[in-house]
PDB file of N, CA and C in Angstrom:
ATOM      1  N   UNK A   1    -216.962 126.541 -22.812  1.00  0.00           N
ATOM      2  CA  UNK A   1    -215.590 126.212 -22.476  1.00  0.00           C
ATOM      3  C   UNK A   1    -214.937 127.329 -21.672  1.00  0.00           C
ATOM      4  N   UNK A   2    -215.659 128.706 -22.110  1.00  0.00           N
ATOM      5  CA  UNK A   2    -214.473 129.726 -21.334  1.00  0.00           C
ATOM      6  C   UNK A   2    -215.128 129.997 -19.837  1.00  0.00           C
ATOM      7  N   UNK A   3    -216.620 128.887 -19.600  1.00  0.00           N
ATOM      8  CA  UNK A   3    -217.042 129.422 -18.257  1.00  0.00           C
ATOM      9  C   UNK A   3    -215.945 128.422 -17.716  1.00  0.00           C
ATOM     10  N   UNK A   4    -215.579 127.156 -17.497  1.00  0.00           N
ATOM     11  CA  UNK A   4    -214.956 126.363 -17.279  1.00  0.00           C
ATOM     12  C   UNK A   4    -213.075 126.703 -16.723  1.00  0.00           C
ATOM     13  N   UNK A   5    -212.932 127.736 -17.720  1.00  0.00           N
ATOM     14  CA  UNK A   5    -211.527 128.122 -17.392  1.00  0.00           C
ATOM     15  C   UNK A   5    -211.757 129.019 -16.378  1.00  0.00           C
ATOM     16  N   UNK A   6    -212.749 129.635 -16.563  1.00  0.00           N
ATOM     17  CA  UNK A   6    -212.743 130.337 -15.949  1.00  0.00           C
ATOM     18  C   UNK A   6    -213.131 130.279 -14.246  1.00  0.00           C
ATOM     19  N   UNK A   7    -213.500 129.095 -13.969  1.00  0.00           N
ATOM     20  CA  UNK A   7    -213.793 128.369 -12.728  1.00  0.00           C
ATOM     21  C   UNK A   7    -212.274 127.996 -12.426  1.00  0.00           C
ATOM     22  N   UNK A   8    -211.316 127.534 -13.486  1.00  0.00           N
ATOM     23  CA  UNK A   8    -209.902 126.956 -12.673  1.00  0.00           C
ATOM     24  C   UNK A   8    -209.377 128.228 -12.030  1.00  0.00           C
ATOM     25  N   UNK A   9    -209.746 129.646 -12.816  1.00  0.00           N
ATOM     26  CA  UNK A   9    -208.593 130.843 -12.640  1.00  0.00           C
ATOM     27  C   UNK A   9    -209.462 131.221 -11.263  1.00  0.00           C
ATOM     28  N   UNK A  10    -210.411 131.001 -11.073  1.00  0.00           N
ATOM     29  CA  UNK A  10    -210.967 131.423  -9.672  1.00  0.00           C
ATOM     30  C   UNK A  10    -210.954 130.519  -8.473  1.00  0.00           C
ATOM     31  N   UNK A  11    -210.444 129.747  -8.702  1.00  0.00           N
ATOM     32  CA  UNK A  11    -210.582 128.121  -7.638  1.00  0.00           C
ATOM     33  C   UNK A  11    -209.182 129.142  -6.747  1.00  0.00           C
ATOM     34  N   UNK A  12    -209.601 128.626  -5.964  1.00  0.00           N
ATOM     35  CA  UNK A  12    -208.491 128.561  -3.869  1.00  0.00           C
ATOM     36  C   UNK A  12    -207.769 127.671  -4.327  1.00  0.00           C
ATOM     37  N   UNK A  13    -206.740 127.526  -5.038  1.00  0.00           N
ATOM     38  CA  UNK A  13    -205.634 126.447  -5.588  1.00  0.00           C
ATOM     39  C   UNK A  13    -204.739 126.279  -4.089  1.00  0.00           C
ATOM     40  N   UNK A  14    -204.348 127.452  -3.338  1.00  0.00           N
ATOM     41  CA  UNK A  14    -203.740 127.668  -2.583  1.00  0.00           C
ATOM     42  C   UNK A  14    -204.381 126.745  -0.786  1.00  0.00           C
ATOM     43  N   UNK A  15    -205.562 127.106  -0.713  1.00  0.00           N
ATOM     44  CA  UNK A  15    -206.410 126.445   0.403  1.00  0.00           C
ATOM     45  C   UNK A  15    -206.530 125.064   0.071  1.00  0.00           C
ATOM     46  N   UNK A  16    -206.844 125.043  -1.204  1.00  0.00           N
ATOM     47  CA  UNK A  16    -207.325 123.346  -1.712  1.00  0.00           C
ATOM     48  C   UNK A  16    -205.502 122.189  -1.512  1.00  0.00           C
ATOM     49  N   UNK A  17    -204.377 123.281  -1.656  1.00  0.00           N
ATOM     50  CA  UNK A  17    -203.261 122.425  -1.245  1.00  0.00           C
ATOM     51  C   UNK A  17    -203.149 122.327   0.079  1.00  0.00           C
ATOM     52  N   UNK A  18    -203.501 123.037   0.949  1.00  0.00           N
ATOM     53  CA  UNK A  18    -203.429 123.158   2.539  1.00  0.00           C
ATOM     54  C   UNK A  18    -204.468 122.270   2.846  1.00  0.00           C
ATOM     55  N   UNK A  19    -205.298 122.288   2.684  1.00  0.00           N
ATOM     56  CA  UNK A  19    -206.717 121.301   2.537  1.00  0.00           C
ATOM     57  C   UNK A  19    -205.958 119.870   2.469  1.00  0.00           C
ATOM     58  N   UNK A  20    -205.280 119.870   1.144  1.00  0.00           N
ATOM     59  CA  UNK A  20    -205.069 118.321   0.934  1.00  0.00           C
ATOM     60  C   UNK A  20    -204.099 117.561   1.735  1.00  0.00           C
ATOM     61  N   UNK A  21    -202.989 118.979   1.393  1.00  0.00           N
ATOM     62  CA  UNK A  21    -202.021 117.857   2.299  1.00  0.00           C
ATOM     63  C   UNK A  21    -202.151 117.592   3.886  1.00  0.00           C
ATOM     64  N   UNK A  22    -202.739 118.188   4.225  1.00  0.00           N
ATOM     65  CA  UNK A  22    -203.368 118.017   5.884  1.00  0.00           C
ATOM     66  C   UNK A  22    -203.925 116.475   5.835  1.00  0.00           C
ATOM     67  N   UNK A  23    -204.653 116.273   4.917  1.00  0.00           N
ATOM     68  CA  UNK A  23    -205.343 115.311   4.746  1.00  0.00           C
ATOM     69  C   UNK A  23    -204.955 113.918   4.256  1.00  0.00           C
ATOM     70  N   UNK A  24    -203.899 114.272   3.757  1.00  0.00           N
ATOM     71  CA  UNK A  24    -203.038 112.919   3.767  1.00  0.00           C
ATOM     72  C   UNK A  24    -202.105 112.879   4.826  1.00  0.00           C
ATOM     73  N   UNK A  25    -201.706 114.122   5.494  1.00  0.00           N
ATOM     74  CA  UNK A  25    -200.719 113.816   6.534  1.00  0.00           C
ATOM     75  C   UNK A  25    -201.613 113.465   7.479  1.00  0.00           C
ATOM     76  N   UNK A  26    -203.106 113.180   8.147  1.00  0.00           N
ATOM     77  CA  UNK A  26    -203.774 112.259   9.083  1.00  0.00           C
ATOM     78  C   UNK A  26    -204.000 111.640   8.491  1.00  0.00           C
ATOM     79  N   UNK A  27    -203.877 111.233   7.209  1.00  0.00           N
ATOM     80  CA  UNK A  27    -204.241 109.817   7.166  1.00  0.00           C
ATOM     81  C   UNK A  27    -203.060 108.779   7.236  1.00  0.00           C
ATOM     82  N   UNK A  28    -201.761 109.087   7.246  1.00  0.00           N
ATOM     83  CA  UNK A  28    -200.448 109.022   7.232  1.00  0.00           C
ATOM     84  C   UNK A  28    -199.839 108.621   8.719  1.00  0.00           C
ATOM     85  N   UNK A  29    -200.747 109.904   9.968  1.00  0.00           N
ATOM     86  CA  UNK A  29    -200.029 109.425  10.976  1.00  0.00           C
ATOM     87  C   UNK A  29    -201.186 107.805  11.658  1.00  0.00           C
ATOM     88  N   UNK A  30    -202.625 108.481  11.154  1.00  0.00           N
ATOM     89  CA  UNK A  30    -203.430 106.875  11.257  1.00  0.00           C
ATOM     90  C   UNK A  30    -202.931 106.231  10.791  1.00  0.00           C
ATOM     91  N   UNK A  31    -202.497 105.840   9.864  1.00  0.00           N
ATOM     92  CA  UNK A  31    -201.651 104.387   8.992  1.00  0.00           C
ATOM     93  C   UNK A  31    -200.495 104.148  10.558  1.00  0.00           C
ATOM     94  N   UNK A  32    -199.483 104.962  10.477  1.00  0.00           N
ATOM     95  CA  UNK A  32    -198.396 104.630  11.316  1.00  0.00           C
ATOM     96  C   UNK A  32    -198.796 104.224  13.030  1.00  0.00           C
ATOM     97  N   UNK A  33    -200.005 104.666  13.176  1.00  0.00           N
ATOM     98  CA  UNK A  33    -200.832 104.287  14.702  1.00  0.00           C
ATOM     99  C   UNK A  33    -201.208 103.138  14.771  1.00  0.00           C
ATOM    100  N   UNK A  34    -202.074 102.594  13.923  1.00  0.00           N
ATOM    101  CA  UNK A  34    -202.744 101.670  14.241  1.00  0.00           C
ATOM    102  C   UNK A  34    -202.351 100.284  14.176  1.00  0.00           C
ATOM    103  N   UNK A  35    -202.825  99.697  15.178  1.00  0.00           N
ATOM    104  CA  UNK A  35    -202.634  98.033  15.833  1.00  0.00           C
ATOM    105  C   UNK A  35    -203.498  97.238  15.174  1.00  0.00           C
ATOM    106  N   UNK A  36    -203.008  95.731  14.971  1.00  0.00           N
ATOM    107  CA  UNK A  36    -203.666  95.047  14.243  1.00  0.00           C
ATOM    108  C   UNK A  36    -205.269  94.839  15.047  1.00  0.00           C
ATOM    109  N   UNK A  37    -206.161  94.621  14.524  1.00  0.00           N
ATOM    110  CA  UNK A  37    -207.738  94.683  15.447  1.00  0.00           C
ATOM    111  C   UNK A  37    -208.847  94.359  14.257  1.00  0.00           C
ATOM    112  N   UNK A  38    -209.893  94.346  14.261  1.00  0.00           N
ATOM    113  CA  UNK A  38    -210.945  94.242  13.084  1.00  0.00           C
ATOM    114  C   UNK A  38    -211.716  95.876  13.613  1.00  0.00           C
ATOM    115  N   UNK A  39    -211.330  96.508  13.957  1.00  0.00           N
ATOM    116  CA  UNK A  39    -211.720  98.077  13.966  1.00  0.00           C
ATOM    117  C   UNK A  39    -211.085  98.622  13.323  1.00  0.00           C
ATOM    118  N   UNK A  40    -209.488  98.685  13.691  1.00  0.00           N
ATOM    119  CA  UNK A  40    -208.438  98.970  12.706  1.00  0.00           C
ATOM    120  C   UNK A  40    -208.091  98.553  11.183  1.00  0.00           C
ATOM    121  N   UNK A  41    -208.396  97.311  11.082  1.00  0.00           N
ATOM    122  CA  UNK A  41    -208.843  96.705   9.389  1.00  0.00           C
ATOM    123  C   UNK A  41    -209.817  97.297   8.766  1.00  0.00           C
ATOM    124  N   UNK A  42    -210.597  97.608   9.748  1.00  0.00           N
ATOM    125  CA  UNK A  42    -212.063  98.547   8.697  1.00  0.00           C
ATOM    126  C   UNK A  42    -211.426  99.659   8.802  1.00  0.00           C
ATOM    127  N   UNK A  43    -211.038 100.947   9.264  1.00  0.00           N
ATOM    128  CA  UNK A  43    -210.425 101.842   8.819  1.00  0.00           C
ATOM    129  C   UNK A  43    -209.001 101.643   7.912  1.00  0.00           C
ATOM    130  N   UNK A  44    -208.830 100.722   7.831  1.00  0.00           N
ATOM    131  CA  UNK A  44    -207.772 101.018   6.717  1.00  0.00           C
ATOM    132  C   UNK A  44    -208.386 100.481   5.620  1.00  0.00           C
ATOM    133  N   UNK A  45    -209.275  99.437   5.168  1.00  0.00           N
ATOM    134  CA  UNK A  45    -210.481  99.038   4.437  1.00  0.00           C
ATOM    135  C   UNK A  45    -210.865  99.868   3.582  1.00  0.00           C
ATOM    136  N   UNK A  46    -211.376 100.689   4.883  1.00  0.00           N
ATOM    137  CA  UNK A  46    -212.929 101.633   3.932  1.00  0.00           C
ATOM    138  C   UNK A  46    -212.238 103.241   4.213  1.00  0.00           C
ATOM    139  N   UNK A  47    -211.029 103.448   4.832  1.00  0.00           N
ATOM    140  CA  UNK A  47    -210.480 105.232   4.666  1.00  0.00           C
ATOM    141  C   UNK A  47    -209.595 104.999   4.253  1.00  0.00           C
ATOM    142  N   UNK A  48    -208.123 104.683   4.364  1.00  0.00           N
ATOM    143  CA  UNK A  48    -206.860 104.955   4.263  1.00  0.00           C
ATOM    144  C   UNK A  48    -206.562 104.137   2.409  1.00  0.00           C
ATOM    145  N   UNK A  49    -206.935 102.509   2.761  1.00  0.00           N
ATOM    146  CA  UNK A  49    -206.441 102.150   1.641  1.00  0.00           C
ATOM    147  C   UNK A  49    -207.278 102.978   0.062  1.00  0.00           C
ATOM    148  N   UNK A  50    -208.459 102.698   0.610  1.00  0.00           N
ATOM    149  CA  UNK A  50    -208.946 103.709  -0.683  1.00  0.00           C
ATOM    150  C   UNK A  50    -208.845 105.050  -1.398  1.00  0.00           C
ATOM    151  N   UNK A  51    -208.184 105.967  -0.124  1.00  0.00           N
ATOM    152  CA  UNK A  51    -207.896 106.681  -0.238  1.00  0.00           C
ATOM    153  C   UNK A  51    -206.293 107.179  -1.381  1.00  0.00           C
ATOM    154  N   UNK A  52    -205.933 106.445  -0.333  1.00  0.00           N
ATOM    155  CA  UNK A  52    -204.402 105.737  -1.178  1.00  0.00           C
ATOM    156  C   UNK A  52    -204.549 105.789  -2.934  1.00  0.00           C
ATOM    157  N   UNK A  53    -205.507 104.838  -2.657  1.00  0.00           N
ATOM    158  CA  UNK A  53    -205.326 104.394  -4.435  1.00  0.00           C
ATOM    159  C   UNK A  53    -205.904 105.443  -5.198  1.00  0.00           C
ATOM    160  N   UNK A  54    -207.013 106.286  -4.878  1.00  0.00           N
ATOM    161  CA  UNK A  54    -207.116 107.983  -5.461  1.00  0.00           C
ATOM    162  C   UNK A  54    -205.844 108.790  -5.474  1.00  0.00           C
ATOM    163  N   UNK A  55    -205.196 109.059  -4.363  1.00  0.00           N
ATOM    164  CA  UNK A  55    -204.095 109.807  -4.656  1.00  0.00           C
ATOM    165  C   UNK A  55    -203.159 109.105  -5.765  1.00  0.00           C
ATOM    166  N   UNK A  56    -202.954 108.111  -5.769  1.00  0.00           N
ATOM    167  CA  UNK A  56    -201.822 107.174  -6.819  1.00  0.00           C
ATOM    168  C   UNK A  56    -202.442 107.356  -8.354  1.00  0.00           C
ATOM    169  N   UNK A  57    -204.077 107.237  -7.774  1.00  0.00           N
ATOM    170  CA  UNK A  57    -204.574 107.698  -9.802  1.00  0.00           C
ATOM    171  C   UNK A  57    -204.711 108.473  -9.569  1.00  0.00           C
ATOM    172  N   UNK A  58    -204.550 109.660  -9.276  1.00  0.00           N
ATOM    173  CA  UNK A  58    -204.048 111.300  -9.679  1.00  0.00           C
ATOM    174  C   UNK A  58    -203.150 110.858  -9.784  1.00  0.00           C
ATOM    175  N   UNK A  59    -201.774 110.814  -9.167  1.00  0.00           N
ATOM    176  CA  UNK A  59    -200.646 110.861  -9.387  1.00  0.00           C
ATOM    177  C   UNK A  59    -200.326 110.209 -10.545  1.00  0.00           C
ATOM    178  N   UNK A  60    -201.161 109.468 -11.487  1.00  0.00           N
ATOM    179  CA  UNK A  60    -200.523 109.033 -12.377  1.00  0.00           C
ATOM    180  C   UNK A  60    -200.943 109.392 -13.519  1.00  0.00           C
ATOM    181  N   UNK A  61    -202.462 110.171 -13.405  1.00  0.00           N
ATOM    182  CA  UNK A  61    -202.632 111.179 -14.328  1.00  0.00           C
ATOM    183  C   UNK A  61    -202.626 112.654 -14.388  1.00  0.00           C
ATOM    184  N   UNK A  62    -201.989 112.690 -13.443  1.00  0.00           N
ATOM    185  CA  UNK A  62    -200.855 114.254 -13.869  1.00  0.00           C
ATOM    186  C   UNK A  62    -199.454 113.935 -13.706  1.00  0.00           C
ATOM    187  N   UNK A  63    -198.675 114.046 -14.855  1.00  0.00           N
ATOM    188  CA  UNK A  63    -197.681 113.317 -14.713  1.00  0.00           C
ATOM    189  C   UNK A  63    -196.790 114.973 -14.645  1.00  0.00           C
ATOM    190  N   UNK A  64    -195.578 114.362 -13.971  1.00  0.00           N
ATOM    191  CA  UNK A  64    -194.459 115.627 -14.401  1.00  0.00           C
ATOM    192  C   UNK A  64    -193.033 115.132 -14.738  1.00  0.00           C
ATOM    193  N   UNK A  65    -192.541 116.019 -15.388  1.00  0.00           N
ATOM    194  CA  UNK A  65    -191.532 115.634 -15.998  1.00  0.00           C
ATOM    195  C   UNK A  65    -190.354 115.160 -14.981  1.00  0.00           C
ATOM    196  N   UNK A  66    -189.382 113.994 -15.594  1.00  0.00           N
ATOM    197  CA  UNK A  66    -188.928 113.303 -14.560  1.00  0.00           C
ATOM    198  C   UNK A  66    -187.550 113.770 -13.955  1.00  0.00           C
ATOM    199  N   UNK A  67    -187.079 115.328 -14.290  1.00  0.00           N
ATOM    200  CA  UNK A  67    -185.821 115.774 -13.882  1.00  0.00           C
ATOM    201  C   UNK A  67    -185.938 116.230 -12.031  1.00  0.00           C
ATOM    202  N   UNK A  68    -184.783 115.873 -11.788  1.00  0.00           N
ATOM    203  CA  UNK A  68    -184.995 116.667 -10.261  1.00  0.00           C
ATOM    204  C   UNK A  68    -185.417 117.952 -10.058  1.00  0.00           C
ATOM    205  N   UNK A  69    -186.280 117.879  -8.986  1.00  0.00           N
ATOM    206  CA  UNK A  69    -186.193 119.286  -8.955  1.00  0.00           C
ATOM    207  C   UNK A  69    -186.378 119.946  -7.290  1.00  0.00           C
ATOM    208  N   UNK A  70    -185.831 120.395  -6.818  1.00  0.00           N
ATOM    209  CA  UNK A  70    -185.444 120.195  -5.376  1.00  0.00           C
ATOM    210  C   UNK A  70    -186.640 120.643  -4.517  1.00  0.00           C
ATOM    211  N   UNK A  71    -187.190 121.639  -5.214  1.00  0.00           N
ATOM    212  CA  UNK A  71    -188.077 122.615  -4.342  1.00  0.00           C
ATOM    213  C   UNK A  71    -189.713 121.561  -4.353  1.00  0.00           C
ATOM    214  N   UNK A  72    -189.199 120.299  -5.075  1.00  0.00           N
ATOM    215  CA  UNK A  72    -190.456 119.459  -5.128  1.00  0.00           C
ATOM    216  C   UNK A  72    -189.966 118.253  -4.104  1.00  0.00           C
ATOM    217  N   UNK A  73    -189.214 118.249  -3.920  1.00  0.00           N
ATOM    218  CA  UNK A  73    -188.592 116.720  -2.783  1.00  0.00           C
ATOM    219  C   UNK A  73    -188.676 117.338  -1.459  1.00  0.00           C
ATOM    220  N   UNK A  74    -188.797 116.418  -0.702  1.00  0.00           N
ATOM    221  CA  UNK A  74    -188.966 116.482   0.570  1.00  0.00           C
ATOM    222  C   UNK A  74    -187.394 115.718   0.694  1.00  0.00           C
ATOM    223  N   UNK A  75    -187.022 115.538   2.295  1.00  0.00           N
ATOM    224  CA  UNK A  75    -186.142 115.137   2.787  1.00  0.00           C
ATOM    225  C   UNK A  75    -185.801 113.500   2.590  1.00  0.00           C
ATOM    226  N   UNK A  76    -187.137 112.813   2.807  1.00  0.00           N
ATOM    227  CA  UNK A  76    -187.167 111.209   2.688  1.00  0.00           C
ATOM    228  C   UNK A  76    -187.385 111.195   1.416  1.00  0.00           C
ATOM    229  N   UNK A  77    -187.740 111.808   0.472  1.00  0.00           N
ATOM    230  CA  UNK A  77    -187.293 111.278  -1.375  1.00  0.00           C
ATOM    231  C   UNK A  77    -185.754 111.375  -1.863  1.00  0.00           C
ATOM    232  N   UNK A  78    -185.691 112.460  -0.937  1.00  0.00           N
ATOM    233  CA  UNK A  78    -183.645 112.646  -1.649  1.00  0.00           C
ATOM    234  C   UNK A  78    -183.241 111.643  -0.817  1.00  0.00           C
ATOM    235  N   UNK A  79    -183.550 111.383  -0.243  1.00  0.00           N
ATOM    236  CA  UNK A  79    -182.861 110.319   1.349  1.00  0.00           C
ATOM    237  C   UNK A  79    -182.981 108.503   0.792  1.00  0.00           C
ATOM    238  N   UNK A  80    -183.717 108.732   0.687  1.00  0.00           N
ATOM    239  CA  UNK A  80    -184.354 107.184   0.239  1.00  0.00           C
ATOM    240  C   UNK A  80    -184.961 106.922  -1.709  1.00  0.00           C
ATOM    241  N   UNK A  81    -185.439 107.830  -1.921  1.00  0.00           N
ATOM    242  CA  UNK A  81    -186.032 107.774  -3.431  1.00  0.00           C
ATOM    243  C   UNK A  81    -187.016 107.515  -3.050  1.00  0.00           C
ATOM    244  N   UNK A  82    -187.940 107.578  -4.659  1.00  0.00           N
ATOM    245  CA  UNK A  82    -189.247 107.681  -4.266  1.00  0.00           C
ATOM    246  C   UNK A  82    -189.658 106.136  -4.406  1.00  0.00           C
ATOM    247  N   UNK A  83    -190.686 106.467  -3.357  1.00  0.00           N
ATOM    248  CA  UNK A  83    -191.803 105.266  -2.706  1.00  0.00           C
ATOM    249  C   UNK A  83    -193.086 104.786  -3.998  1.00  0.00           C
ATOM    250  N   UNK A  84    -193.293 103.591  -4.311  1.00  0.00           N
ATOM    251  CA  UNK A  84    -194.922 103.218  -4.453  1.00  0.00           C
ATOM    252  C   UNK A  84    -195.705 104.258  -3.792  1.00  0.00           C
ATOM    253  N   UNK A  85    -196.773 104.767  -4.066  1.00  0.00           N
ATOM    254  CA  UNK A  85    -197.936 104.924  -3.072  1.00  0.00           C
ATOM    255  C   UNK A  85    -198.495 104.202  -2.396  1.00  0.00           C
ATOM    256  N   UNK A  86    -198.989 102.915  -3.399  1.00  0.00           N
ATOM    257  CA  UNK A  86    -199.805 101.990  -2.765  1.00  0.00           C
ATOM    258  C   UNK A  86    -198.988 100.614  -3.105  1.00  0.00           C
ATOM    259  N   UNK A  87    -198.885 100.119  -2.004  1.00  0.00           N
ATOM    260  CA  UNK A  87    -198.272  98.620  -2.032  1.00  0.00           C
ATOM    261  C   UNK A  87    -199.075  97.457  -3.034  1.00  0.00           C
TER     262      UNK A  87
END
């Protein structure tokens, strides 16, 4: 068990967030690009929508507590509230 913790206290927590969110923000501006087509249906198919629904089950098993908290909102959550992930 303590090799295990000891893998979280050494993990790039910091790269692995730069990592991620890069990675949803192209998959984010692909969503907002693409034209209806059967090229474009298979990438949203087999990358984007699946993708989607991983981030939404994380998101729903790490939960956080439900008070505001500013330094966690972006502009379009205070603006609008928060979104579904996945439709």
């Amino acid at each position: 068990m303590i090799a295990n913790i000891e893998q979280l206290r050494k993990a790039d927590w910091h790269q692995m967030e730069i990592d991620v969110v890069r990675r949803i923000r192209l998959l984010h501006k692909m969503a907002d690009h693409l034209e209806p087509g059967p090229i474009n249906d298979k990438i949203a198919d087999e990358l984007i929508l699946p993708n989607l629904r991983l981030l939404a089950a994380f998101c729903e098993a790490v939960e956080i507590e439900d008070k505001p908290r500013e330094e966690d909102d972006d502009d379009q959550t205070r603006e609008h509230g928060r979104r579904p992930l996945v439709g």
